[in-house]
Structure formats: structure tokens, C-alpha cells
C-alpha atoms as a PDB file:
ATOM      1  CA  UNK A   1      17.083  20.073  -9.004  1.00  0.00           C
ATOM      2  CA  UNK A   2      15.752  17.068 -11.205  1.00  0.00           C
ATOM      3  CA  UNK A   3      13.836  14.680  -9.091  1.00  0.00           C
ATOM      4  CA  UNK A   4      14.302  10.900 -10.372  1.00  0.00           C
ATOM      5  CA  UNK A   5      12.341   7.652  -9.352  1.00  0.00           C
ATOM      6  CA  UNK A   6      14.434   4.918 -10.401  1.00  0.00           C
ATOM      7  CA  UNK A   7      13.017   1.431 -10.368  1.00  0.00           C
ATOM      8  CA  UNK A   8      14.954  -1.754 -10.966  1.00  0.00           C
ATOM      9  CA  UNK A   9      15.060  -4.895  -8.810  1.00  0.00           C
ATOM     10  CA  UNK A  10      18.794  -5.167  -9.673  1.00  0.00           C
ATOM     11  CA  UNK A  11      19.990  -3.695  -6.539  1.00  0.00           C
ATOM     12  CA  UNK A  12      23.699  -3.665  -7.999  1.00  0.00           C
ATOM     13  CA  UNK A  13      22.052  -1.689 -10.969  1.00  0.00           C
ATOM     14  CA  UNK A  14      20.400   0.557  -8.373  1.00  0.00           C
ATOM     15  CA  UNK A  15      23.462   1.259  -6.605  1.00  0.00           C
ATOM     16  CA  UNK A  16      25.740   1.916  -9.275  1.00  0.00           C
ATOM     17  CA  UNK A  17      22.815   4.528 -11.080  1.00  0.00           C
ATOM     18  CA  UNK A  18      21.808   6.199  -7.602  1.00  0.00           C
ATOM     19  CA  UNK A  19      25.661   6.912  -6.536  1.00  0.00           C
ATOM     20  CA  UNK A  20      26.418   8.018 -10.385  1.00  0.00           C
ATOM     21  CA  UNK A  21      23.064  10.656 -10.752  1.00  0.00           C
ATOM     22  CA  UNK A  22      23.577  11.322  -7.491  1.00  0.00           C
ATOM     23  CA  UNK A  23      26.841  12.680  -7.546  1.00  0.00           C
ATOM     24  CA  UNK A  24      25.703  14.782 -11.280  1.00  0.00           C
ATOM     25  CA  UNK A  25      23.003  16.704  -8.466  1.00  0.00           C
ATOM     26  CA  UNK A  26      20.169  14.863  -8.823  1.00  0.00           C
ATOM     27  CA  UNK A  27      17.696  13.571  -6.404  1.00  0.00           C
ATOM     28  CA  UNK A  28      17.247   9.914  -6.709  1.00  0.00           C
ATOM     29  CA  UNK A  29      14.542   7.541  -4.906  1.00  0.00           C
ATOM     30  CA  UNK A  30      14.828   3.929  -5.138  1.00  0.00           C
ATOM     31  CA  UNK A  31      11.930   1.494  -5.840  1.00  0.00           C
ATOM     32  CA  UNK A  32      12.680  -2.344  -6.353  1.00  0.00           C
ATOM     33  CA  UNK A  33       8.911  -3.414  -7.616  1.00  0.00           C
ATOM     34  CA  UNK A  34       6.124  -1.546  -9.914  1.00  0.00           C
ATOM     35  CA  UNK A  35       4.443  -1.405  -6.324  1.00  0.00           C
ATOM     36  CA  UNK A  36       6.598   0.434  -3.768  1.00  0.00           C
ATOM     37  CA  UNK A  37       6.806   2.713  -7.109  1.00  0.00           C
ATOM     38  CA  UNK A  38       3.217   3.436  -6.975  1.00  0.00           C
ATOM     39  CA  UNK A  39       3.438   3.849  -3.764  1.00  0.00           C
ATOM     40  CA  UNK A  40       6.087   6.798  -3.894  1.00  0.00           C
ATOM     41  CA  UNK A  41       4.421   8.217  -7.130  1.00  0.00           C
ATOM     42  CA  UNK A  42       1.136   9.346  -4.740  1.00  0.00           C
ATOM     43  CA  UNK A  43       3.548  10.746  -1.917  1.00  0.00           C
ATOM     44  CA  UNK A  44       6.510  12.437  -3.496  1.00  0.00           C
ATOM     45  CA  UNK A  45       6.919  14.662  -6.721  1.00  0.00           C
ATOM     46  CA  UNK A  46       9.162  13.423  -9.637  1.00  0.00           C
ATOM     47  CA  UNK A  47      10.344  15.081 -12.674  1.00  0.00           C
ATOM     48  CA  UNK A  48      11.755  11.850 -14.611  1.00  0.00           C
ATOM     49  CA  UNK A  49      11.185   8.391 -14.096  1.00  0.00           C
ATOM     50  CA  UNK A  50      14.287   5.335 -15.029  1.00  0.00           C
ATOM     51  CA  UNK A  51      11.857   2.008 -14.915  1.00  0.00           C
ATOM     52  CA  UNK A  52      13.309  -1.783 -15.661  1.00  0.00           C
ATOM     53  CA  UNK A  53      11.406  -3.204 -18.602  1.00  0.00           C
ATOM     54  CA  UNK A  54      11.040  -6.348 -16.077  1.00  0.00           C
ATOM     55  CA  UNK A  55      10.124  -5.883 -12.485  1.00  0.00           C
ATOM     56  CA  UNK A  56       8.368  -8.397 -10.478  1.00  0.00           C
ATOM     57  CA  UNK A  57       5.550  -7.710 -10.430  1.00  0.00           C
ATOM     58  CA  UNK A  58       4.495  -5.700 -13.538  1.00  0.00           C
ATOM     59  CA  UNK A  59       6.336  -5.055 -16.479  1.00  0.00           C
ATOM     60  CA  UNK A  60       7.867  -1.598 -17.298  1.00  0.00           C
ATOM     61  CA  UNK A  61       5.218  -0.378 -19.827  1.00  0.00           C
ATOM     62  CA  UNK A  62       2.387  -1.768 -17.316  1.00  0.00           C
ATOM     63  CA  UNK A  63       4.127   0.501 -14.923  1.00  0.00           C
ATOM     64  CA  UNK A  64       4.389   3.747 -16.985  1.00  0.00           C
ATOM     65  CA  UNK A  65       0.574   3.268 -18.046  1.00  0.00           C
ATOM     66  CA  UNK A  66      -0.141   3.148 -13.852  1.00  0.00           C
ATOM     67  CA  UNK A  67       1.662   5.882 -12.806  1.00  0.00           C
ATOM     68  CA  UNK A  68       1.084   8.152 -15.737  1.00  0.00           C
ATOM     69  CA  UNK A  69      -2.943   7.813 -14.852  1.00  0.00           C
ATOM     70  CA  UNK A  70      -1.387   9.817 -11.678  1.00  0.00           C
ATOM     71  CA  UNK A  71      -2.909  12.574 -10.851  1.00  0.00           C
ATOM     72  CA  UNK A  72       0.330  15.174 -12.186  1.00  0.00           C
ATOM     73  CA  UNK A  73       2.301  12.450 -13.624  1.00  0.00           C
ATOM     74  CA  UNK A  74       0.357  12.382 -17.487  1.00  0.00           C
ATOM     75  CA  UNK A  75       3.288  14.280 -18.930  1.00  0.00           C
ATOM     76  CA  UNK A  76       6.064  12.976 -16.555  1.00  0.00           C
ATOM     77  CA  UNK A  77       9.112  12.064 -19.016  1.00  0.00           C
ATOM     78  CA  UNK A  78      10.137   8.426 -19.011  1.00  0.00           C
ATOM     79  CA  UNK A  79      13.226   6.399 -19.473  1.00  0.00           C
ATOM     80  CA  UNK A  80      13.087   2.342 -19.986  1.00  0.00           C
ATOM     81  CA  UNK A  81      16.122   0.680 -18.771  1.00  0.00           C
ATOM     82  CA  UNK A  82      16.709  -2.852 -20.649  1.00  0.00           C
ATOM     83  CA  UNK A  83      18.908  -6.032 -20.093  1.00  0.00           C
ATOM     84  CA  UNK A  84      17.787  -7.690 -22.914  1.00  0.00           C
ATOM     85  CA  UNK A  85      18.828  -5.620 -25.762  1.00  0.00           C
ATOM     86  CA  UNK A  86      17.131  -4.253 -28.439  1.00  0.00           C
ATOM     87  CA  UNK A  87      13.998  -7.075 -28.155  1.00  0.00           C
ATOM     88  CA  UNK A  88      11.878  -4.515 -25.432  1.00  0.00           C
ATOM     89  CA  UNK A  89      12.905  -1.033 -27.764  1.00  0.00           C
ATOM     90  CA  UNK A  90       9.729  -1.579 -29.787  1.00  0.00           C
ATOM     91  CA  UNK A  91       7.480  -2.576 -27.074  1.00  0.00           C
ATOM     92  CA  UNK A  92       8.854   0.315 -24.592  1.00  0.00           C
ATOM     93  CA  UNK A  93       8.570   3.305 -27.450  1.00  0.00           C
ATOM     94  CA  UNK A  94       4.941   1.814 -27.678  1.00  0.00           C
ATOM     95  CA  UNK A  95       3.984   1.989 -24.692  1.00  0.00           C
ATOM     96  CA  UNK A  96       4.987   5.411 -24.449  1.00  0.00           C
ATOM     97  CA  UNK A  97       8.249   5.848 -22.890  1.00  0.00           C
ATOM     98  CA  UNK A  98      10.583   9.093 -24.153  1.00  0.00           C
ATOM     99  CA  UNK A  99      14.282   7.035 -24.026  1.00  0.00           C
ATOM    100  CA  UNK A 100      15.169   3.444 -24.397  1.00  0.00           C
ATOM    101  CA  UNK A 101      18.387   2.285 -22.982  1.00  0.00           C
ATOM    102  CA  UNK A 102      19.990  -1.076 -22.993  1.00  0.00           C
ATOM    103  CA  UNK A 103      21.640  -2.647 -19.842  1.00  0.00           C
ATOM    104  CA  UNK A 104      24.986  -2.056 -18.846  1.00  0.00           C
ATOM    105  CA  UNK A 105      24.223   1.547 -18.868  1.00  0.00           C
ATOM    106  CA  UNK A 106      26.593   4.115 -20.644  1.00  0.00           C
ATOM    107  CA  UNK A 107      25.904   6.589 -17.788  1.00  0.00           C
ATOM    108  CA  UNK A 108      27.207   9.357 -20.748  1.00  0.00           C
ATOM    109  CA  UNK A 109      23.970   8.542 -22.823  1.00  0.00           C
ATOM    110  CA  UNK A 110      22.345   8.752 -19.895  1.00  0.00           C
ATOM    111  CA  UNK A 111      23.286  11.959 -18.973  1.00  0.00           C
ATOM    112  CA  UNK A 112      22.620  13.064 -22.509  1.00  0.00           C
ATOM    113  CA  UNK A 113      18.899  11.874 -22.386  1.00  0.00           C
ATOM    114  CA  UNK A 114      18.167  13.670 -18.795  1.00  0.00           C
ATOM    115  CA  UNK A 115      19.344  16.669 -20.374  1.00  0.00           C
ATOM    116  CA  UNK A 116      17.383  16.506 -23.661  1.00  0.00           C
ATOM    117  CA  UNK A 117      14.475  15.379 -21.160  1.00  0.00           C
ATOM    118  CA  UNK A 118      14.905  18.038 -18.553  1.00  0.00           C
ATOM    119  CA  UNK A 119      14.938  20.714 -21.753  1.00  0.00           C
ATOM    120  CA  UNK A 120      11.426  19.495 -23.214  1.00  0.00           C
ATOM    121  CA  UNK A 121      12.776  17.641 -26.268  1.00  0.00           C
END
């Protein structure tokens, strides 16, 4: 079973993402800021992380660099969940994220990149 940290301080977006890849048998914890996130990246184990491009308190790529200097998280696939559109593809793909998808989410695409994620590609 795919563990997920999902972090977004839409808690409508939260919802509607933890009751959807919840109910496709994955194991979803909920952060609203980049540092509740950290916090639950040193205590729990995660196979994929869904982060907001705009949190708070850090940014989404500020995020990923954090956590992936994790001890165990270097290699941890990541997906960067946008509202604005295309505008933060460029900047998330830099910073090193594996997916880029664009707010409201099409929860088939996003069922298509866990799986491509979860395979290695």
C-alpha cells in the first residue's frame, strides 16, 4: 500500500483528494503548511508526496528541496499540485518535482501519474 503526504492549505482540496485516494487504497496524511509537513516527513514513511506550489509558509519547490535533504526521502517521487495554471510548470519541473498538475484536479490523471510513479517511470 502506497503511502501519500498530501499538503495543501485548501482544506476543501484536501478533503476532496484524501476521500478520492483514499477510497483507490491508499494511505493519505494531511499537512496544511511546509511545516507540519516536515514535521511528519521525520516521523512517518512516505512513498509519494502531492505538495501545493503555494503554502504559507514556503513555497512547493522550497518544500521538496527540505524534505528531500531527509534522511530516506532523496529519491521520494513528487507531485506539484497548481491553481494557477501552467505559470508554476516550469518552476516546479525545475525544482525537481516528477508530475505537474493544475488545480481542479482530474483525479483520472492523477491516478495515471501514481501509477507511472509507483512503477519507477
Amino acid at each position: 500500500m502506497m503511502h501519500i503526504l498530501l499538503v495543501d492549505d485548501n482544506v476543501l482540496m484536501q478533503q476532496v483528494l484524501y476521500h478520492f485516494l483514499e477510497s483507490q487504497n491508499y494511505t493519505v496524511v494531511l499537512a496544511d503548511d511546509a511545516a507540519t509537513a516536515l514535521t511528519l516527513a521525520q516521523q512517518l514513511t512516505f512513498d509519494l508526496l502531492l505538495i501545493d506550489m503555494r503554502l504559507p509558509d514556503l513555497d512547493g519547490p522550497q518544500l521538496l528541496l527540505a524534505l528531500r535533504n531527509l534522511p530516506g526521502m532523496q529519491r521520494c517521487p513528487a507531485i506539484a499540485l497548481s491553481g494557477l495554471g501552467t505559470q508554476d510548470r516550469e518552476a516546479a519541473l525545475a525544482a525537481g518535482f516528477d508530475h505537474f498538475l493544475i488545480k481542479p484536479i482530474d483525479l483520472d490523471v492523477l491516478v495515471q501519474a501514481l501509477e507511472r510513479l509507483s512503477a519507477g517511470e
